[in-house]
N, C-alpha and C. Protein backbone atom coordinates (compact mmCIF):
# COMPACT_ATOMS: atom_id res chain seq x y z
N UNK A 1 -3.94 -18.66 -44.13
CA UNK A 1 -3.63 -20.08 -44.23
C UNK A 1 -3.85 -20.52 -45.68
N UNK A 2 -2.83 -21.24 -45.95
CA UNK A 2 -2.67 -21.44 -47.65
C UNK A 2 -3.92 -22.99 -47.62
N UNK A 3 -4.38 -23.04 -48.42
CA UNK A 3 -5.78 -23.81 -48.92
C UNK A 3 -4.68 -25.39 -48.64
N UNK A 4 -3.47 -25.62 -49.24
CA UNK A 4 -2.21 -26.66 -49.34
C UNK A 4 -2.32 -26.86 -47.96
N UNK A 5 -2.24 -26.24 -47.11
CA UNK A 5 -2.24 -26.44 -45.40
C UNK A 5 -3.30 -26.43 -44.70
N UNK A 6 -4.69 -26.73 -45.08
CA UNK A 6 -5.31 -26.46 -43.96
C UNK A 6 -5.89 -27.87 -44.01
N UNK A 7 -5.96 -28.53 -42.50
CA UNK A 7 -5.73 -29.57 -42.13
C UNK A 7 -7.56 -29.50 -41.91
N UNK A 8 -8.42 -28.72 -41.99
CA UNK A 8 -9.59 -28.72 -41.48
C UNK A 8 -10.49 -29.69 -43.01
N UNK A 9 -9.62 -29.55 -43.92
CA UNK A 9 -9.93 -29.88 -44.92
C UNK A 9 -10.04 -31.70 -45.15
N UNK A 10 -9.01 -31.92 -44.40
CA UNK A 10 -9.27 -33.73 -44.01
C UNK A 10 -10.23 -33.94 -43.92
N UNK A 11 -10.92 -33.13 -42.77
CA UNK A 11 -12.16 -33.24 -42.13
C UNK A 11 -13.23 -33.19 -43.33
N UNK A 12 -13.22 -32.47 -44.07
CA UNK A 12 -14.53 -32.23 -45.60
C UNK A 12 -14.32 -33.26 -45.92
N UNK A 13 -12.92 -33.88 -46.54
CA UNK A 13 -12.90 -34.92 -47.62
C UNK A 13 -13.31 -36.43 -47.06
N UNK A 14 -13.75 -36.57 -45.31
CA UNK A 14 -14.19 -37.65 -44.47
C UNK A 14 -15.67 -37.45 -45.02
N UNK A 15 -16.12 -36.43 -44.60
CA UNK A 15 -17.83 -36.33 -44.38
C UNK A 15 -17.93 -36.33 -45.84
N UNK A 16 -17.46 -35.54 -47.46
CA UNK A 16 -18.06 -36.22 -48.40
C UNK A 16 -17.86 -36.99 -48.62
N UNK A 17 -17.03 -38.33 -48.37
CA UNK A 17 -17.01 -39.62 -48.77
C UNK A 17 -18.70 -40.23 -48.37
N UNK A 18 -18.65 -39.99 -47.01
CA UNK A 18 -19.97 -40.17 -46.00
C UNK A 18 -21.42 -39.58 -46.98
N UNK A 19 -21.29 -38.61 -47.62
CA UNK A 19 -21.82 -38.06 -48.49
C UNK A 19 -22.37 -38.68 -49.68
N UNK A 20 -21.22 -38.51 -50.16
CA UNK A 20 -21.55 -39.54 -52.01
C UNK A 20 -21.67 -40.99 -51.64
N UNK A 21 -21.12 -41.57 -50.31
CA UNK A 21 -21.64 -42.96 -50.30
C UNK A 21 -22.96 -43.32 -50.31
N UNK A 22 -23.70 -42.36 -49.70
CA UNK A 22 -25.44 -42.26 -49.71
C UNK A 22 -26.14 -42.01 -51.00
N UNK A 23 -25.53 -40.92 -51.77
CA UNK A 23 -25.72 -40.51 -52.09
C UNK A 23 -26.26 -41.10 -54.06
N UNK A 24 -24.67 -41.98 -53.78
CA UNK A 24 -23.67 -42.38 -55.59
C UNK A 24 -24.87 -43.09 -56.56
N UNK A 25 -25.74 -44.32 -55.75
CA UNK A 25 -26.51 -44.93 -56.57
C UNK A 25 -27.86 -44.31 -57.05
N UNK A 26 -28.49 -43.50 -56.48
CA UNK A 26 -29.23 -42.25 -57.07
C UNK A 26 -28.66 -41.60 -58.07
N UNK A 27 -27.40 -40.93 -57.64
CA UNK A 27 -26.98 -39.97 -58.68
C UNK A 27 -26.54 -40.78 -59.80
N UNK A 28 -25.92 -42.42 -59.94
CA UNK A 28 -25.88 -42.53 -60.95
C UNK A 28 -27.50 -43.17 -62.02
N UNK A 29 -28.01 -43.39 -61.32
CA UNK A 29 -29.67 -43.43 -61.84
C UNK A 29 -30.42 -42.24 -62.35
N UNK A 30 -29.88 -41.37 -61.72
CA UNK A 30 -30.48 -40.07 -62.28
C UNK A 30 -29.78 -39.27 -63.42
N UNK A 31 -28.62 -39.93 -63.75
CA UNK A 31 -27.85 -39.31 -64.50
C UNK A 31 -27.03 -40.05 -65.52
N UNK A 32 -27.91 -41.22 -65.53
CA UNK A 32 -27.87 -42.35 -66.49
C UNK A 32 -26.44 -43.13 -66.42
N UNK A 33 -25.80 -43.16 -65.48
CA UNK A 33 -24.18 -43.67 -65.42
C UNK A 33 -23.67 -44.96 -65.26
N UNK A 34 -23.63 -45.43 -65.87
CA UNK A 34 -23.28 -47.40 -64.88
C UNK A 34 -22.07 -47.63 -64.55
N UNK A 35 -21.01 -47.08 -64.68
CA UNK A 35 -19.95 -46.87 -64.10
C UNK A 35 -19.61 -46.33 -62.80
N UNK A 36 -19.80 -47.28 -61.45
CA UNK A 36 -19.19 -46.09 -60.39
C UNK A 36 -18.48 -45.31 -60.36
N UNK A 37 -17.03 -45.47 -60.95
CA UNK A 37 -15.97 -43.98 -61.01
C UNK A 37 -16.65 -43.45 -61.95
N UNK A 38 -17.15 -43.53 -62.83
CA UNK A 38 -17.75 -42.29 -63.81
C UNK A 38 -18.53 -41.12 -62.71
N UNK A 39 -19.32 -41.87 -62.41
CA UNK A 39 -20.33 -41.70 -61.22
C UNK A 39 -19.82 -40.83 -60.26
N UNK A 40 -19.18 -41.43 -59.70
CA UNK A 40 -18.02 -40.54 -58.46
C UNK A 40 -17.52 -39.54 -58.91
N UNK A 41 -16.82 -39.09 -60.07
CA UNK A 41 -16.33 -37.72 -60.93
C UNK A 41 -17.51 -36.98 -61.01
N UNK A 42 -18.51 -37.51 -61.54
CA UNK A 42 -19.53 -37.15 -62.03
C UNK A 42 -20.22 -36.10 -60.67
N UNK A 43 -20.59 -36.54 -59.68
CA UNK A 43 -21.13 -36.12 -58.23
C UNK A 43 -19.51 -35.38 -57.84
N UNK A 44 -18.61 -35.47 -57.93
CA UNK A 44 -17.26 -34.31 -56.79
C UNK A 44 -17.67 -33.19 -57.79
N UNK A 45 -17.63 -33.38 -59.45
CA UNK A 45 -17.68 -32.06 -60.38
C UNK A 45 -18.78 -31.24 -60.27
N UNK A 46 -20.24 -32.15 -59.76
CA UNK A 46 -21.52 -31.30 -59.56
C UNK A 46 -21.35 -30.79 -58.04
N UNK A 47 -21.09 -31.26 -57.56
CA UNK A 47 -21.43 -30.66 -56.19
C UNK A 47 -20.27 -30.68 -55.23
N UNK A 48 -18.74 -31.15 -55.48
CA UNK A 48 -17.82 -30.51 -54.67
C UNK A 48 -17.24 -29.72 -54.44
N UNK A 49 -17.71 -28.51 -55.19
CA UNK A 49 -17.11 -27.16 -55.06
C UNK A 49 -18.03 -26.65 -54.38
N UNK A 50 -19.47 -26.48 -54.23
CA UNK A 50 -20.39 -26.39 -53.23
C UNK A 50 -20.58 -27.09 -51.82
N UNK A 51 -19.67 -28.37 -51.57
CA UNK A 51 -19.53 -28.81 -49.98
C UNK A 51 -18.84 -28.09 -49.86
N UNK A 52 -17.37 -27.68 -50.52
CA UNK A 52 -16.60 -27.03 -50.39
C UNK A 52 -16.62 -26.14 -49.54
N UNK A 53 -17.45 -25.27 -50.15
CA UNK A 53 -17.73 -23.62 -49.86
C UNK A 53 -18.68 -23.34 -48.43
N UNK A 54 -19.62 -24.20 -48.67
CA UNK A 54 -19.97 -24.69 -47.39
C UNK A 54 -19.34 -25.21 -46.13
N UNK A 55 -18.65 -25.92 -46.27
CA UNK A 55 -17.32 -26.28 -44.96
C UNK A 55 -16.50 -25.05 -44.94
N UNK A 56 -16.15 -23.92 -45.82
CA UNK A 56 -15.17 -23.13 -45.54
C UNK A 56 -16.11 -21.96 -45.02
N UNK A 57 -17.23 -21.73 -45.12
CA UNK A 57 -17.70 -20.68 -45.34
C UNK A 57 -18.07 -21.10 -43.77
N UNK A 58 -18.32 -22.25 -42.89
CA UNK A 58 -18.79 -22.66 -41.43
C UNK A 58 -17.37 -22.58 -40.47
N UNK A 59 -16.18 -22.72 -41.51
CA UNK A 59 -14.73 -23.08 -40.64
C UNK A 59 -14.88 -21.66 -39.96
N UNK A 60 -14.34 -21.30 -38.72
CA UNK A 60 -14.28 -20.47 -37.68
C UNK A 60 -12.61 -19.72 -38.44
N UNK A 61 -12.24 -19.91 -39.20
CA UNK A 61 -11.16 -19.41 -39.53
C UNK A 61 -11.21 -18.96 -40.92
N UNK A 62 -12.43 -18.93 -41.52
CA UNK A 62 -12.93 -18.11 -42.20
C UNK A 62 -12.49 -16.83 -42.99
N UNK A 63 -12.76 -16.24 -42.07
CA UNK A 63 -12.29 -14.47 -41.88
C UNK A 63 -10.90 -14.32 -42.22
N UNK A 64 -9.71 -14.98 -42.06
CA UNK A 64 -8.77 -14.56 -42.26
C UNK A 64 -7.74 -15.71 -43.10
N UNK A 65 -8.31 -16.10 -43.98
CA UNK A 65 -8.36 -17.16 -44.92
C UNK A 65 -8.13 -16.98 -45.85
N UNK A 66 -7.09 -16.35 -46.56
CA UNK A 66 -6.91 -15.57 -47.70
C UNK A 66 -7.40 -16.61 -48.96
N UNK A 67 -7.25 -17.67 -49.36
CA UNK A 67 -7.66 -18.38 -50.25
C UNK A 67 -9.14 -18.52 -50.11
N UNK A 68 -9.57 -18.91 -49.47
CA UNK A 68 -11.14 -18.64 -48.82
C UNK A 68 -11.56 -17.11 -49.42
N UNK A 69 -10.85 -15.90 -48.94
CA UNK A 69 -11.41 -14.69 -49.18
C UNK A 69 -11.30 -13.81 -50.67
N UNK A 70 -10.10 -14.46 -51.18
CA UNK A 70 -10.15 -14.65 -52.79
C UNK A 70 -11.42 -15.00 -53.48
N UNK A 71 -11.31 -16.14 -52.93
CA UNK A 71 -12.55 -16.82 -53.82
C UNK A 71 -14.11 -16.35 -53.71
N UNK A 72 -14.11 -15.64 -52.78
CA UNK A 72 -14.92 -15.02 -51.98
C UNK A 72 -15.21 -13.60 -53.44
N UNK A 73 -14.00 -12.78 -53.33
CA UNK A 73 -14.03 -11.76 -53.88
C UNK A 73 -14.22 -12.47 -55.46
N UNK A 74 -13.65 -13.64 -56.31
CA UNK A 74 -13.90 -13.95 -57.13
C UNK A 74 -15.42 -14.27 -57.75
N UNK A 75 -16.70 -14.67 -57.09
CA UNK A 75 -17.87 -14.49 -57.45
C UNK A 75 -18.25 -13.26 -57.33
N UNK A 76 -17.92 -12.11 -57.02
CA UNK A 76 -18.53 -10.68 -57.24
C UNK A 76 -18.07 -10.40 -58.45
């Protein structure tokens, strides 16, 4: 399943909204930002490639995920 098609992915981009909404006014306090969109770039670039990997790495479709298993083979 091409990464462009997988519909499970809606589903990530719901729960980190749910995420950085908790999350945004800490991170921009901790990271000196007063700009919310700064802020918001700021938190998807630190840590959305890590929900990421995490939601793909739990998806049950996993295993045969060729973009998933790329990327997989790309950190070795």
């Amino acid at each position: 399943m091409a990464v462009e098609s997988c519909v499970k992915l809606q589903n990530l981009n719901r729960v980190q909204f749910l995420v950085i909404s908790r999350h945004l006014e800490k991170h921009k306090w901790f990271r000196h930002i007063k700009d919310k969109n700064d802020a918001l770039a700021d938190f998807l670039k630190e840590f959305g490639p890590i929900m990421r990997e995490i939601y793909c790495e739990t998806c049950e479709e996993s295993p045969e995920c060729s973009p998933y298993q790329d990327y997989l083979k790309s950190l070795k």
